[in-house]
Protein backbone atom coordinates (compact mmCIF):
# COMPACT_ATOMS: atom_id res chain seq x y z
CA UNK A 1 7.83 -2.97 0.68
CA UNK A 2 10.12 -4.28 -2.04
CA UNK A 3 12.97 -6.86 -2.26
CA UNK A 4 15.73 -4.68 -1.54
CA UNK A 5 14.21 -3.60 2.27
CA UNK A 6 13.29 -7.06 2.90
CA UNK A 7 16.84 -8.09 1.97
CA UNK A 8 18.42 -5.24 4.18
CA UNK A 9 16.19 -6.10 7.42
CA UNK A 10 16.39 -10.52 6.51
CA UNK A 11 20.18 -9.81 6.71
CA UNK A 12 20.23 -7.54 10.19
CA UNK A 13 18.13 -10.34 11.80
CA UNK A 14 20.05 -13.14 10.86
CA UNK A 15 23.32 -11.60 12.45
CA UNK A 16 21.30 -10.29 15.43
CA UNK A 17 20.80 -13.82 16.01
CA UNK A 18 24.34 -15.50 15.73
CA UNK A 19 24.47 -13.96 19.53
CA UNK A 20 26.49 -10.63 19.48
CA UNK A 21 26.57 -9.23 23.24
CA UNK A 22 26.82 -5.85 23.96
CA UNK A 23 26.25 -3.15 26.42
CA UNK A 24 22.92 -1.60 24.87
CA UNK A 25 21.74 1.96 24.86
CA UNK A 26 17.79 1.26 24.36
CA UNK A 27 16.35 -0.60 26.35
CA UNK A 28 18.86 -3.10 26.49
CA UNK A 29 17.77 -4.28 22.95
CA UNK A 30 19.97 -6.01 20.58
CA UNK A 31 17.38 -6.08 17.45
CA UNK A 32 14.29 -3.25 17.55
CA UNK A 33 11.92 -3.72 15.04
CA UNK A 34 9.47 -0.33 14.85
CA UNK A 35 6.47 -0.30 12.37
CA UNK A 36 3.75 2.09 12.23
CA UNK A 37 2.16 4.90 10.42
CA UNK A 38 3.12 7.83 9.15
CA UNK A 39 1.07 11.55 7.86
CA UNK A 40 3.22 11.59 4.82
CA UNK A 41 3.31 15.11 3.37
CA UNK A 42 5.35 15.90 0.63
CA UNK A 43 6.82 19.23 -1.78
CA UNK A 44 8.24 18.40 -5.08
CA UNK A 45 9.62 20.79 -8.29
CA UNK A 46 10.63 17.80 -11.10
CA UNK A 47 11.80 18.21 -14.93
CA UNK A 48 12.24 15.87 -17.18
CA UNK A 49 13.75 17.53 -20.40
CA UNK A 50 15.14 16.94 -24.02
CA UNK A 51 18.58 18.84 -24.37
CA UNK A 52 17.02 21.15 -27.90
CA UNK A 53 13.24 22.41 -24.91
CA UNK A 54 13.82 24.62 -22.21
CA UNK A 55 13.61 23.07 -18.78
CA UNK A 56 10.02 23.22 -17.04
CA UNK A 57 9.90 22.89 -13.75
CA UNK A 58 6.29 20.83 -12.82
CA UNK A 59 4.92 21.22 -8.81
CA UNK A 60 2.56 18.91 -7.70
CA UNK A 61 0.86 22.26 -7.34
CA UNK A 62 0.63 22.13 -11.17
CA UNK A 63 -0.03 18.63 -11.87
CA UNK A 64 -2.83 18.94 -9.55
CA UNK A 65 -1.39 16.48 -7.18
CA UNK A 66 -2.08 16.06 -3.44
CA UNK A 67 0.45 16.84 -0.64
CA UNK A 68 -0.48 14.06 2.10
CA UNK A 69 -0.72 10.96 1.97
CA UNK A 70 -1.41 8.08 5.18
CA UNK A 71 1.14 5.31 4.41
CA UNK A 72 3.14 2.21 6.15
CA UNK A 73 6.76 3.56 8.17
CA UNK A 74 9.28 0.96 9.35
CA UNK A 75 12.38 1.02 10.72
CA UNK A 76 14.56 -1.63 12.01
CA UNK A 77 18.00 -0.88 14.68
CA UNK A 78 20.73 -3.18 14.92
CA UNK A 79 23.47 -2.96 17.99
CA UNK A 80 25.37 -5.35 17.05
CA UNK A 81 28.78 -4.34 19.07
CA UNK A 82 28.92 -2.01 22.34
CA UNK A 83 29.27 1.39 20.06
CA UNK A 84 28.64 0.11 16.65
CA UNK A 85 24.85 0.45 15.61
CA UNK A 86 23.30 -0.08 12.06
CA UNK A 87 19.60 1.21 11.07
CA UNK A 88 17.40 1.30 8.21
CA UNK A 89 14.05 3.12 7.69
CA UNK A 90 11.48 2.62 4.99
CA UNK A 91 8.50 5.20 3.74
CA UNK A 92 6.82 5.94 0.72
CA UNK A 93 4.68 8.58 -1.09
CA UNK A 94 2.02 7.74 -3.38
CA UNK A 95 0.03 10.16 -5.35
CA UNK A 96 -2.00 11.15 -8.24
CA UNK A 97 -4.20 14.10 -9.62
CA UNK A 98 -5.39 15.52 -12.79
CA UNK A 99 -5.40 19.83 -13.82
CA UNK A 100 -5.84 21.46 -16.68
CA UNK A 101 -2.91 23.57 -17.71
CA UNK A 102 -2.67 27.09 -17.19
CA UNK A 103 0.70 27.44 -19.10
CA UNK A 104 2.51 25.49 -21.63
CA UNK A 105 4.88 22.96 -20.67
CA UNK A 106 7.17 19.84 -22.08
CA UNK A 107 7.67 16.43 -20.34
CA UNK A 108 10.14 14.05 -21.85
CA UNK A 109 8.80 13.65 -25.45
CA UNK A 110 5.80 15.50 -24.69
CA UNK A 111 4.62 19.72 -24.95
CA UNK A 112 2.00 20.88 -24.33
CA UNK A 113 -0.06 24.16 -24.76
CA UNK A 114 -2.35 26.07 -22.05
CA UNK A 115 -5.92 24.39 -21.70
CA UNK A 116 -4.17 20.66 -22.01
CA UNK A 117 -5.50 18.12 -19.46
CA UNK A 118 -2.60 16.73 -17.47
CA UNK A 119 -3.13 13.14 -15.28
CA UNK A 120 -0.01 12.26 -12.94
CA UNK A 121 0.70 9.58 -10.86
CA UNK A 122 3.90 9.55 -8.82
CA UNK A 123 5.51 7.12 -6.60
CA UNK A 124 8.35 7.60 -4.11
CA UNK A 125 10.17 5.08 -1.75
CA UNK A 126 12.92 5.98 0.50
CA UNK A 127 14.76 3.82 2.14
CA UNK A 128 17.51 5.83 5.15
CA UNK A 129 20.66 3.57 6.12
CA UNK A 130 23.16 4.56 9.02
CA UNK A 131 25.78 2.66 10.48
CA UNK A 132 27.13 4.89 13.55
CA UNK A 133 30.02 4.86 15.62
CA UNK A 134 29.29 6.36 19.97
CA UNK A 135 31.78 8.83 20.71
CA UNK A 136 30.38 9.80 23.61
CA UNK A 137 29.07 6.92 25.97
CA UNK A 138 27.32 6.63 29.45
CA UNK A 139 24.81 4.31 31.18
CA UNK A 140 22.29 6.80 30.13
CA UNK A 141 22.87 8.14 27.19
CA UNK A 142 25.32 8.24 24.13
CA UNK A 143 26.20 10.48 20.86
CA UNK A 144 27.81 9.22 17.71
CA UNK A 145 28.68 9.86 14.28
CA UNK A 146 28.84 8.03 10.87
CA UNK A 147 28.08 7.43 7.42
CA UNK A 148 24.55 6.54 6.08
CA UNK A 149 22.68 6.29 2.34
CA UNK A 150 19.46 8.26 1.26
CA UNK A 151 17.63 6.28 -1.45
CA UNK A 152 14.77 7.57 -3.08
CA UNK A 153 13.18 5.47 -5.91
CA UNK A 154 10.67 7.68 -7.67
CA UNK A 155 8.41 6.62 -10.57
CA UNK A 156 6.50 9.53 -12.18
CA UNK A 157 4.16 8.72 -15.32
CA UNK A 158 2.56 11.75 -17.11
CA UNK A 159 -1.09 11.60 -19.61
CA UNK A 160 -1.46 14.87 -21.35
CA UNK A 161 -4.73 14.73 -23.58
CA UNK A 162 -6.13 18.07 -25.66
CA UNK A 163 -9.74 19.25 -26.20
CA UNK A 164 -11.26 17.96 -29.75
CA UNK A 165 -14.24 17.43 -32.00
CA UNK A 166 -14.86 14.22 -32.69
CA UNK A 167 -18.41 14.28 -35.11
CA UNK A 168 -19.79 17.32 -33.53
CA UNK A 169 -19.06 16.34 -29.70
CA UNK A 170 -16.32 17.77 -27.91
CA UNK A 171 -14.08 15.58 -25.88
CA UNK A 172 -9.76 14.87 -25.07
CA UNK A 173 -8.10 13.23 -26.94
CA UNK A 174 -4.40 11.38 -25.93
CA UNK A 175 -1.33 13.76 -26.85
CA UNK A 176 1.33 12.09 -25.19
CA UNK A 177 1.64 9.77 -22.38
CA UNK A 178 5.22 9.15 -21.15
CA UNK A 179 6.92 7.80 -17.88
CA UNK A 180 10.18 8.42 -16.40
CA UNK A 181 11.85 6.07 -13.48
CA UNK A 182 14.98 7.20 -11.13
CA UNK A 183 16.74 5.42 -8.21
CA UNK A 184 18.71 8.13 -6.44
CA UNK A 185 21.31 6.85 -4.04
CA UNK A 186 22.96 9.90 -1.96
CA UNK A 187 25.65 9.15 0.65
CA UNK A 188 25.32 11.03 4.14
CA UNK A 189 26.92 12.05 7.15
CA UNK A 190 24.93 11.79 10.05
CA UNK A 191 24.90 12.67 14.06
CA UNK A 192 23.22 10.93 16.23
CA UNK A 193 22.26 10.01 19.94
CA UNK A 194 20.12 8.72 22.34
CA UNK A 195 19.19 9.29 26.09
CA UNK A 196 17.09 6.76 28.24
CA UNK A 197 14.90 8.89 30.78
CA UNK A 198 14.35 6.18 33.62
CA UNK A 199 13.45 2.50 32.43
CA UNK A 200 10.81 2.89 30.37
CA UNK A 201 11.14 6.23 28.44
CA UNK A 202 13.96 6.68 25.39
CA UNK A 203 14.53 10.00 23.54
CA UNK A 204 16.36 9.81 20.13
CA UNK A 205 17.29 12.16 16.66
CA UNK A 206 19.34 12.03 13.94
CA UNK A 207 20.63 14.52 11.40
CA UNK A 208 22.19 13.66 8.03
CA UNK A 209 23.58 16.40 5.50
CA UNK A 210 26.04 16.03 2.61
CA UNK A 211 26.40 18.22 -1.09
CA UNK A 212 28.34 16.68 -3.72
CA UNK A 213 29.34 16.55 -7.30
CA UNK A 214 30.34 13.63 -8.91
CA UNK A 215 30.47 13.09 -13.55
CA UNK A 216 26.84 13.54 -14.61
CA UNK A 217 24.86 13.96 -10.83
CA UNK A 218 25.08 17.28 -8.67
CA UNK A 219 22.90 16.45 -5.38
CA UNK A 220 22.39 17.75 -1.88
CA UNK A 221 20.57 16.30 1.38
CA UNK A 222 19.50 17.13 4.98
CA UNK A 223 17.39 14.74 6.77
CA UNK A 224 16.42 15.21 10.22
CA UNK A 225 14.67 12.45 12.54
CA UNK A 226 13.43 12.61 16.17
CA UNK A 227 11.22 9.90 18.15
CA UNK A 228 10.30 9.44 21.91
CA UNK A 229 9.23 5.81 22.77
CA UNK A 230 7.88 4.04 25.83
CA UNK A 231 8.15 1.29 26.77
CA UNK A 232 5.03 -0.11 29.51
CA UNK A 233 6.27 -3.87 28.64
CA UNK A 234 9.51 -5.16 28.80
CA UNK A 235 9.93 -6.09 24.90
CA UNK A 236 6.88 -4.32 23.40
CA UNK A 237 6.37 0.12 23.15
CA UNK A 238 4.85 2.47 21.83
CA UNK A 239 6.51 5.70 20.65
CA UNK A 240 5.54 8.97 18.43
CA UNK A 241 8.31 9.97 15.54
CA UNK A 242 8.70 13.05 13.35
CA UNK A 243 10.59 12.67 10.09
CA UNK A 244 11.91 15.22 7.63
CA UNK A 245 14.05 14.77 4.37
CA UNK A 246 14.88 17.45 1.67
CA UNK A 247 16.56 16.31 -1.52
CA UNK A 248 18.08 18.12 -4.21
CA UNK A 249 19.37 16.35 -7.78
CA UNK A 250 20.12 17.11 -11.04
CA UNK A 251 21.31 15.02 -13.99
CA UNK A 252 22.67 15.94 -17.34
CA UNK A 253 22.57 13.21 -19.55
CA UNK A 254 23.20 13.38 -23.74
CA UNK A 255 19.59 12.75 -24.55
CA UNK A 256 17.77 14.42 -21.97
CA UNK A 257 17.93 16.76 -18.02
CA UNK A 258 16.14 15.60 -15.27
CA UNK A 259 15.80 17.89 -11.66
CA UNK A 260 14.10 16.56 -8.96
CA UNK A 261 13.69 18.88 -5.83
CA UNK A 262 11.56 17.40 -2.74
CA UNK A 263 11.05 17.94 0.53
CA UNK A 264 9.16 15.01 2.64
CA UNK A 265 8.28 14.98 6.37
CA UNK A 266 5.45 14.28 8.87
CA UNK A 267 4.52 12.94 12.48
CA UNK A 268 4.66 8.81 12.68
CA UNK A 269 2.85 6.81 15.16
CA UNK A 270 4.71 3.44 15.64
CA UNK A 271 4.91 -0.14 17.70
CA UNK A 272 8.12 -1.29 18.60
CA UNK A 273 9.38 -4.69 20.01
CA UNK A 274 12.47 -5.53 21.00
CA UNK A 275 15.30 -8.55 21.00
C-alpha cells in the first residue's frame, strides 16, 4: 500500500472523527473500514512502441505470465452527511514469467526475433474512488449516483536475452532489457445502492462506466462491484465481495505508442469494522 492510499484513507478518518451525524444506511456506521483478501485474476494485451515499428500487441499469454494472483483488498466508506457517501478501494496484481518467443516482436527500444527468451515482471495497483449522492432513500435501503476515479498504476519491465556460443557452450545472452511505468487516472460515473436485510445482513453493488477522448489519451472503463456482509457483532463482520474492472487506453506520444487493455476481477473475502 503506497503513500497516496494511506493519504486518501488518513484524510477520511480524520473528518469521520470531527463528529458528522447522519442518518446511516449500513449498519448505522459513520466510518467502515473492510480489509481482506482477494483471488486476483487478471487479462492484459499491452504495447509499448517507437513511432518508425509496427505496434505489437504482448498477452500475458505470450510473456508467459500467470493470470491469478492471492493479494491484500481494502476498502474504506465514509458517510459523512445523510446522502453524501465517499469510498475508496485498493488492489493490486503482481506477476512475472519467462517464454521463449514464438514470433518476433519489439518492446520500447527492444526487437526481437522468434526463439528469443523473454522474462516479465508486471505490477498493477488500482485504487477506485466514489463520492455518491442517494436519490432514492428509505430506512432500508437507498440508490444513488455520482462521480468516481479509476487509477491504475502499472509498472511493466521486459529482459529479452538470445541463444549464443560463448567458447563452444551454448547459453543467452542480454539483448535488451527495458521498463516502462504509467499512472492512468480515468474519471467515472457510477450507480450505486445498498439494502439492509434485517439487522445484521447488508447487500451492496456498484457500477462505473465512462469513454472519453481528451489531447494525447483515448480511454474507456466499466467496473462492476457487489458484496454481501454480516454482521454477528455490533461493530465487527464478515462479508464475501466480487470485483470486476475492464480498462481500455491508448496514448500517442512523439517518441513512442503505448496500449494497455486489461480486464481484472475475482471473489474477495473481507473483515469489516465499523465507527
Amino acid at each position: 500500500m503506497n503513500r497516496l492510499l494511506c493519504t486518501l484513507i488518513s484524510l477520511a478518518a480524520l473528518v469521520a472523527a470531527s463528529g458528522a451525524q447522519a442518518e446511516k444506511p449500513r449498519f448505522g456506521d459513520t466510518l467502515t473500514v473492510s480489509v481482506g483478501g482477494m483471488n486476483h485474476r487478471g487479462k492484459a494485451t499491452l504495447a509499448v512502441t517507437r513511432p518508425d515499428a509496427p505496434v505489437d500487441e504482448l498477452t500475458f499469454r505470450s510473456l508467459g505470465l500467470d493470470d491469478k494472483t492471492d493479494v491484500f483488498w481494502g476498502d474504506l466508506s465514509w458517510q459523512f452527511a445523510e446522502r453524501w457517501n465517499f469510498r475508496v478501494n485498493y488492489s493490486s496484481f503482481d506477476t512475472s514469467g519467462q517464454r521463449i518467443a514464438a514470433t518476433g516482436g519489439n518492446f520500447k527500444g527492444i526487437d526481437w526475433g522468434v526463439g528469443a527468451r523473454l522474462s516479465t515482471d508486471f505490477e498493477l495497483e488500482l485504487y477506485i474512488a466514489d463520492l455518491t449522492w442517494d436519490l432514492l432513500k428509505s430506512e432500508n435501503g437507498h440508490l444513488g449516483f455520482g462521480v468516481g476515479l479509476h487509477a491504475a498504476d502499472i509498472d511493466v519491465g521486459l529482459l529479452v536475452e538470445v541463444g549464443a556460443s560463448i567458447d563452444g557452450d551454448s547459453g543467452f545472452v542480454t539483448l535488451g532489457d527495458e521498463a516502462s511505468s504509467l499512472l492512468a487516472p480515468l474519471p467515472n460515473l457510477s450507480l450505486s445502492g445498498g439494502f439492509m436485510i434485517g439487522d445484521r445482513v447488508y447487500l451492496n453493488g456498484s457500477l462505473a462506466y465512462m469513454s472519453l477522448s481528451y489531447d494525447k489519451y483515448d480511454g474507456r472503463l466499466f467496473s462492476a462491484r457487489g458484496a454481501v456482509e454480516w454482521r454477528p457483532w455490533e461493530h465487527v463482520g464478515l462479508g464475501l465481495a466480487y470485483q470486476y474492472v475492464d480498462m481500455d487506453l491508448e496514448i500517442d506520444e512523439e517518441d513512442k505508442a503505448q496500449l494497455y487493455d486489461f480486464e481484472f476481477y475475482g471473489p474477495v473475502l473481507f473483515l469489516s469494522v465499523g465507527f
